[in-house]
C-alpha atoms as a PDB file:
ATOM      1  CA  UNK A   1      29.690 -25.725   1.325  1.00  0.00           C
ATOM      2  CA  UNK A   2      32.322 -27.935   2.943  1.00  0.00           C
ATOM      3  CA  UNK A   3      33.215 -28.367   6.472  1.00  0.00           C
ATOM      4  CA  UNK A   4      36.124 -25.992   6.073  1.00  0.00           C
ATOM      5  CA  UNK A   5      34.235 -23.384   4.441  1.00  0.00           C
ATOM      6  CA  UNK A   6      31.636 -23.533   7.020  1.00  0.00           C
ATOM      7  CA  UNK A   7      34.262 -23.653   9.711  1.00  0.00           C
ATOM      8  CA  UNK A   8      35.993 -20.382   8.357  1.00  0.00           C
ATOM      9  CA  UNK A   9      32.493 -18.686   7.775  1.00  0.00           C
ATOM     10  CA  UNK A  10      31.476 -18.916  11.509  1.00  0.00           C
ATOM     11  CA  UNK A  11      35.182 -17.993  13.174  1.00  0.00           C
ATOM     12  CA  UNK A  12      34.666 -14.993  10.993  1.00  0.00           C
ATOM     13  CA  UNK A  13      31.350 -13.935  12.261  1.00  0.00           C
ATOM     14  CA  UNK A  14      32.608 -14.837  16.119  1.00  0.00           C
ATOM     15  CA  UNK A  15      36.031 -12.235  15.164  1.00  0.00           C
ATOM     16  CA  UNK A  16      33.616  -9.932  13.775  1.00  0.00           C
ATOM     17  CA  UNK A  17      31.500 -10.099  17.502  1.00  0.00           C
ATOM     18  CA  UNK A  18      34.298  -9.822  19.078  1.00  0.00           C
ATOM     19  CA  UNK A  19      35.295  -7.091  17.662  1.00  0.00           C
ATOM     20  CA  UNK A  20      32.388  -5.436  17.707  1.00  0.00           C
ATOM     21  CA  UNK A  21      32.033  -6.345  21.568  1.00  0.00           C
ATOM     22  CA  UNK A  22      35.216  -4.718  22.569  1.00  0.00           C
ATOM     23  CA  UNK A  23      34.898  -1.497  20.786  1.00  0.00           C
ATOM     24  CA  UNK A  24      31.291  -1.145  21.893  1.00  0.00           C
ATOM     25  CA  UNK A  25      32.746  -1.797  25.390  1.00  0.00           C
ATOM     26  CA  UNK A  26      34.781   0.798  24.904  1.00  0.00           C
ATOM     27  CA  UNK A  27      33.111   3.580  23.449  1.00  0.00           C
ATOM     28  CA  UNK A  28      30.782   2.990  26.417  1.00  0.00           C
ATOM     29  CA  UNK A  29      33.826   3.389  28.849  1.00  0.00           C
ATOM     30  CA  UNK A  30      34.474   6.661  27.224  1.00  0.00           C
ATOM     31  CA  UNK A  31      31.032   8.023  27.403  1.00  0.00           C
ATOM     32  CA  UNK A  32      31.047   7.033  31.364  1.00  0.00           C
ATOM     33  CA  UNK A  33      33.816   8.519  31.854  1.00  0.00           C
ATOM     34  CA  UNK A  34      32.506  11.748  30.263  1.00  0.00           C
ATOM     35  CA  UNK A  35      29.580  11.439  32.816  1.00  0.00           C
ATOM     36  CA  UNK A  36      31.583  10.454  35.818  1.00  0.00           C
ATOM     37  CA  UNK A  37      35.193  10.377  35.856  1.00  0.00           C
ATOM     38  CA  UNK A  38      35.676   9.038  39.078  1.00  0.00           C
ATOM     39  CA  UNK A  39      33.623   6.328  38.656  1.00  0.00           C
ATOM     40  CA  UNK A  40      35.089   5.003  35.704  1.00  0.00           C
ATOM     41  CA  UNK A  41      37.879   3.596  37.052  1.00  0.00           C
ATOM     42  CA  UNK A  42      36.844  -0.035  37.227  1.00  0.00           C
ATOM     43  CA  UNK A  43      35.324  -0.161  34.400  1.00  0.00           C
ATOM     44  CA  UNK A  44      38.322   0.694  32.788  1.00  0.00           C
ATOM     45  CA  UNK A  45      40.726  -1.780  34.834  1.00  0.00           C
ATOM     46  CA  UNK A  46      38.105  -4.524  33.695  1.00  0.00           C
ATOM     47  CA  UNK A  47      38.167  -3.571  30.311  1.00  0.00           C
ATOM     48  CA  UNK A  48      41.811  -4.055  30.103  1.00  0.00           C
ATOM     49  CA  UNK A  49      41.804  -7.531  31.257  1.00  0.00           C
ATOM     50  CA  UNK A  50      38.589  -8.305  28.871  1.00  0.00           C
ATOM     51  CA  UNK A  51      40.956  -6.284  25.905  1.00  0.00           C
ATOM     52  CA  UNK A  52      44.062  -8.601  27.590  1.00  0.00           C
ATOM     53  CA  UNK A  53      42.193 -11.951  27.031  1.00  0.00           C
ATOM     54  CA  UNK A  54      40.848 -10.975  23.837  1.00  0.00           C
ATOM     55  CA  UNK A  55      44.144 -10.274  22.731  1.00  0.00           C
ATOM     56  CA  UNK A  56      45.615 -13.826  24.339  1.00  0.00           C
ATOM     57  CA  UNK A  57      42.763 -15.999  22.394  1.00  0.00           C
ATOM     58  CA  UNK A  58      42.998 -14.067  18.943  1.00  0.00           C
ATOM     59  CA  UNK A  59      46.873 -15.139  19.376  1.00  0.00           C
ATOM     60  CA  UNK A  60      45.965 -18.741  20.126  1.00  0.00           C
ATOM     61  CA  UNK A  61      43.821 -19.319  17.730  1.00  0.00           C
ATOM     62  CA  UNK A  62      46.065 -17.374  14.574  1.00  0.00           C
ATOM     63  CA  UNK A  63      49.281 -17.656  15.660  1.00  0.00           C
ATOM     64  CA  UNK A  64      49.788 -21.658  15.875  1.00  0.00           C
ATOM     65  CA  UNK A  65      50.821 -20.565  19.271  1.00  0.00           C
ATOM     66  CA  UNK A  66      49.642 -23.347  21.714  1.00  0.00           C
ATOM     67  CA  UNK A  67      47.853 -23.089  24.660  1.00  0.00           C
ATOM     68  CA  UNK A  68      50.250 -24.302  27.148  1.00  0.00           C
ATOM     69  CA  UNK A  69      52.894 -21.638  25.220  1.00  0.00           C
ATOM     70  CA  UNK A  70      54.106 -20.202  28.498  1.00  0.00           C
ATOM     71  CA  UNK A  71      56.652 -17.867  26.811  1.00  0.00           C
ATOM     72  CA  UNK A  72      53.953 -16.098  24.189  1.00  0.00           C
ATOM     73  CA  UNK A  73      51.615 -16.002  27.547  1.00  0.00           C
ATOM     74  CA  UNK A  74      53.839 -14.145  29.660  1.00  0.00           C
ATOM     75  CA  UNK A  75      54.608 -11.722  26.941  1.00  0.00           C
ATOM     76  CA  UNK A  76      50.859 -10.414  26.495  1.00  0.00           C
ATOM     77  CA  UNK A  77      50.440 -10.683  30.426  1.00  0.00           C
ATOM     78  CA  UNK A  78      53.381  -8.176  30.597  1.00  0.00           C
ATOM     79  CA  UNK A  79      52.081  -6.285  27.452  1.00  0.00           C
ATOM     80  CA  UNK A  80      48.532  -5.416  28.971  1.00  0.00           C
ATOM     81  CA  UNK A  81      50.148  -4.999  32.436  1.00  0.00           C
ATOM     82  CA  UNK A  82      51.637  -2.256  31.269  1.00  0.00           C
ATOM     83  CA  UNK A  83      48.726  -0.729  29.622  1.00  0.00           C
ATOM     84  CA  UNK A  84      46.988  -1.183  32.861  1.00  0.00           C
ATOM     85  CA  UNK A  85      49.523   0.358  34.704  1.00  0.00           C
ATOM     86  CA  UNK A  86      49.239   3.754  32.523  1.00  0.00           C
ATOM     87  CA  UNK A  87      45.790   3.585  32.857  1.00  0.00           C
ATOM     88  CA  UNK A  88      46.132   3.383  36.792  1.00  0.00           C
ATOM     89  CA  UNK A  89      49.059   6.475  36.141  1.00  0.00           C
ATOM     90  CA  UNK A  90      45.719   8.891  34.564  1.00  0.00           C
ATOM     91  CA  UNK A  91      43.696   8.242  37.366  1.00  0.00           C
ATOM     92  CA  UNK A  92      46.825   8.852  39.771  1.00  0.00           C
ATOM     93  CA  UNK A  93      46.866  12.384  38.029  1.00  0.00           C
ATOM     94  CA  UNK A  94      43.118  13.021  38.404  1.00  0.00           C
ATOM     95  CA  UNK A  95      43.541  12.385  41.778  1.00  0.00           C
ATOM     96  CA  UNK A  96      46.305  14.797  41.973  1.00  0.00           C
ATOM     97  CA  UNK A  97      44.950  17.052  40.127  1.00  0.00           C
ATOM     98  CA  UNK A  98      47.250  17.357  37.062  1.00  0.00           C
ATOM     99  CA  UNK A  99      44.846  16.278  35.046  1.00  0.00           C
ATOM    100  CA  UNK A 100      40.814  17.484  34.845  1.00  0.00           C
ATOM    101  CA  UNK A 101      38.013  14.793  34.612  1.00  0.00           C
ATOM    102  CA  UNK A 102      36.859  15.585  31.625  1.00  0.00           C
ATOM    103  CA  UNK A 103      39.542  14.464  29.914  1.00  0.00           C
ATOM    104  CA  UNK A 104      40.000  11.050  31.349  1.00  0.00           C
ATOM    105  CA  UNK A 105      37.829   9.024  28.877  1.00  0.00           C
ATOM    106  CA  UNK A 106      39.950  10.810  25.951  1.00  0.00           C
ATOM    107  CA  UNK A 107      43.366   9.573  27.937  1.00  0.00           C
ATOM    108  CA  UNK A 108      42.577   6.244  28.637  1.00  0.00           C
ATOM    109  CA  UNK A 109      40.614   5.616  25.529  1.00  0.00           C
ATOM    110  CA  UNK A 110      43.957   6.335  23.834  1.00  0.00           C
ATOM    111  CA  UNK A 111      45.716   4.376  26.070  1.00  0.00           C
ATOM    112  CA  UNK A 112      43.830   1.908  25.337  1.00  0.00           C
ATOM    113  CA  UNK A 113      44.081   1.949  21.642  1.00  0.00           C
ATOM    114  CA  UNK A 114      48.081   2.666  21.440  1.00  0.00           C
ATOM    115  CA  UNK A 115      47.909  -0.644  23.620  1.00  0.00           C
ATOM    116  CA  UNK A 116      45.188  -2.884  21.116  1.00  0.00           C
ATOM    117  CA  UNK A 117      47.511  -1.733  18.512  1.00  0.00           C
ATOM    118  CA  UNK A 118      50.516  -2.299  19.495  1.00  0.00           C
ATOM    119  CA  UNK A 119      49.440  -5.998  20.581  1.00  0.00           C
ATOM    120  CA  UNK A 120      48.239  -6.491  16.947  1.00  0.00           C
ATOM    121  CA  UNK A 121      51.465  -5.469  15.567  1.00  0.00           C
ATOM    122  CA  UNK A 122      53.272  -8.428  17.967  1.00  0.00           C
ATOM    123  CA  UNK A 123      50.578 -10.782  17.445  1.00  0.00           C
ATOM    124  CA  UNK A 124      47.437 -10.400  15.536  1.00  0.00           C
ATOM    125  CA  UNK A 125      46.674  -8.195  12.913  1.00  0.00           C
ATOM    126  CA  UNK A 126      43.132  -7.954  14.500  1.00  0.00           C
ATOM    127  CA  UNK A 127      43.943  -5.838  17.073  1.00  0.00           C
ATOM    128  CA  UNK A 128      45.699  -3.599  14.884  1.00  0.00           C
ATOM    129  CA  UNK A 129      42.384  -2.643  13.309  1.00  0.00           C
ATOM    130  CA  UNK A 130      40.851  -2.056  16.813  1.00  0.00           C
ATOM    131  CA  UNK A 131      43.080  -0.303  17.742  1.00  0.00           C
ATOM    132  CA  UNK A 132      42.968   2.036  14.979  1.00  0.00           C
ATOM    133  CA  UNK A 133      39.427   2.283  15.149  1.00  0.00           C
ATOM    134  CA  UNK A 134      39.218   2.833  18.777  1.00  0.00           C
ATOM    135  CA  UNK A 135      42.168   5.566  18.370  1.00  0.00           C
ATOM    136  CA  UNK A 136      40.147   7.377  15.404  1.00  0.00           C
ATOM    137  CA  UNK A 137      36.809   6.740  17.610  1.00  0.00           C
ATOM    138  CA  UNK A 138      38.456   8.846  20.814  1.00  0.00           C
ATOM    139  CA  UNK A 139      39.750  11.466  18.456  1.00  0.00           C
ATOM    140  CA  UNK A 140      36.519  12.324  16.929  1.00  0.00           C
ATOM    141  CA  UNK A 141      34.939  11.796  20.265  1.00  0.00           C
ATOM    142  CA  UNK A 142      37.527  15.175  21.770  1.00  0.00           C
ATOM    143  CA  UNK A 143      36.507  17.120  18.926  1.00  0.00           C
ATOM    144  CA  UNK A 144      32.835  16.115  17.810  1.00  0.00           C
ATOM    145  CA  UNK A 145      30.247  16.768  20.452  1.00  0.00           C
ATOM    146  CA  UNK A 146      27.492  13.944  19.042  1.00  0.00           C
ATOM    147  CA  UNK A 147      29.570  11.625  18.694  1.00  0.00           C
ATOM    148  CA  UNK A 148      27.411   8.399  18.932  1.00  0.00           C
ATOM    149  CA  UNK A 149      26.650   8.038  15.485  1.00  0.00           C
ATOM    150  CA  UNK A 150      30.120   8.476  14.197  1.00  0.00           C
ATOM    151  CA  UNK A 151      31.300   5.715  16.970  1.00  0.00           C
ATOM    152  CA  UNK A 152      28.348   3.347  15.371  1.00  0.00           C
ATOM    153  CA  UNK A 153      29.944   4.189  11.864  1.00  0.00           C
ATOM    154  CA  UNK A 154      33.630   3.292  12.913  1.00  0.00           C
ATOM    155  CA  UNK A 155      32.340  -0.257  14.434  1.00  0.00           C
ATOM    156  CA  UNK A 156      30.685  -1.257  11.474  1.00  0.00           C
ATOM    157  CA  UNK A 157      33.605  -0.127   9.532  1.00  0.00           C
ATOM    158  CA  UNK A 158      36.187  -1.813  11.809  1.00  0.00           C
ATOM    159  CA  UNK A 159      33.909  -4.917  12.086  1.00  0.00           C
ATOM    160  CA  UNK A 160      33.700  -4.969   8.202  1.00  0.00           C
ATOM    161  CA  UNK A 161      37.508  -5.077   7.807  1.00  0.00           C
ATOM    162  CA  UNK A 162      37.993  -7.540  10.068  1.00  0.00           C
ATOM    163  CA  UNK A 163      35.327 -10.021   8.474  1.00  0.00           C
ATOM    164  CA  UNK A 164      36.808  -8.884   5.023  1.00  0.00           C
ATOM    165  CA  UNK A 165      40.309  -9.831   6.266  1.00  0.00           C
ATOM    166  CA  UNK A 166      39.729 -12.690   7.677  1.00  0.00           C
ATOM    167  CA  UNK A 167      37.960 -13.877   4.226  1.00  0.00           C
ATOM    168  CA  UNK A 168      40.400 -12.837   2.510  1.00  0.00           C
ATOM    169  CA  UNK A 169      43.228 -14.588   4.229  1.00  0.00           C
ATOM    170  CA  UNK A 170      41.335 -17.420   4.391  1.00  0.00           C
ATOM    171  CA  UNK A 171      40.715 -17.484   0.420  1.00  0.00           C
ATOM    172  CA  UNK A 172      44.315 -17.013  -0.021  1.00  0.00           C
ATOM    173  CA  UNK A 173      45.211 -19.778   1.966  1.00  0.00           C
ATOM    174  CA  UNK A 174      43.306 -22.274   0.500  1.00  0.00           C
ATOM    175  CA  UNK A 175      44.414 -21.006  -3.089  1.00  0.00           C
ATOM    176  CA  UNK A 176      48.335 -21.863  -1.415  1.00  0.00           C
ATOM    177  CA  UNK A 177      46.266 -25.558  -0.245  1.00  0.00           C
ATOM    178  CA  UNK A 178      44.742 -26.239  -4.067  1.00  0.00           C
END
C-alpha cells in the first residue's frame, strides 16, 4: 500500500467519524429536546457552530480552498449565521407561544438539515449527505415513536456513503493521475 493509498484510507475513516459524530450529535439534540424543550437551546446554538466548523474544514481540505481564504470564510460564517439565527427565531416562538415544545426538536432538526445541505451544495458534497440523512432522520423521528433504531440505521447508512464516496472519488482520481 503506498503512502497515498494509506493517506486516502485514513481521511476516509476521519470523514466517516465525522460524520458519524455530527449526526449522532444531532439525533441526541432532538431527543433532548423531546425531553426538555427549554433546555435545549444551547445545545442547539453549540451544535451549529460544531456543524459551522465542520462545514469550514470539509471545505478546506476538498475544495483547494486555502486556509487564509478570507472570502470562502466569510461566506460559511454568514451561511451558518443564518441557520443560527432561525434556530434562535423557533425558540423566539416557543417563548411566545406560537409554537408548542414538543415540536421544537422536529423544527430545528430540520433547520438544521436544510442548512448541512444547503452548505454541501456550495461547498462539499459531504454535507449534502448529512443533511439528507439528518432531514430523513427528523422525519421519521415526527412520525415513528421508537425511533432510535431507525436513527442508528440512517448513520450507518449516511456514514457508508460518505466512506464509499470518498473511495470512489479518490479511485477516480488517481485513474485521471495514471
Amino acid at each position: 500500500m503506498t503512502t497515498e493509498t494509506q493517506n486516502t484510507s485514513r481521511t476516509m475513516i476521519v470523514e466517516g467519524a465525522i460524520s458519524l459524530i455530527l449526526l449522532a450529535l444531532a439525533f441526541l439534540a432532538i431527543a433532548a429536546s423531546d425531553i426538555s424543550a427549554g433546555n435545549s437551546h444551547n445545545y442547539w446554538v453549540g451544535l451549529v457552530v460544531i456543524y459551522g466548523i465542520a462545514s469550514f474544514i470539509f471545505d478546506r481540505l476538498h475544495t483547494g480552498h486555502k486556509w487564509t481564504d478570507w472570502r470562502s470564510m466569510v461566506t460559511i460564517v454568514i451561511h451558518w449565521a443564518g441557520v443560527l439565527a432561525t434556530i434562535q427565531l423557533v425558540h423566539m416562538f416557543v417563548a411566545a407561544g406560537r409554537i408548542d415544545n414538543a415540536n421544537i426538536g422536529l423544527a430545528d432538526g430540520l433547520l438544521l438539515a436544510l442548512g448541512t445541505f444547503t452548505s454541501g451544495a456550495a461547498g462539499n458534497w459531504r454535507m449534502i449527505v448529512i443533511g439528507i440523512a439528518l432531514g430523513l432522520a427528523t422525519a421519521v423521528v415526527a412520525m415513528v415513536e421508537q425511533y432510535l433504531w431507525v436513527l442508528l440505521g440512517v448513520a450507518v447508512v449516511t456514514v457508508l456513503i460518505v466512506i464509499l464516496g470518498s473511495r470512489f472519488r479518490a479511485n477516480r482520481r488517481a485513474g485521471m493521475d495514471a
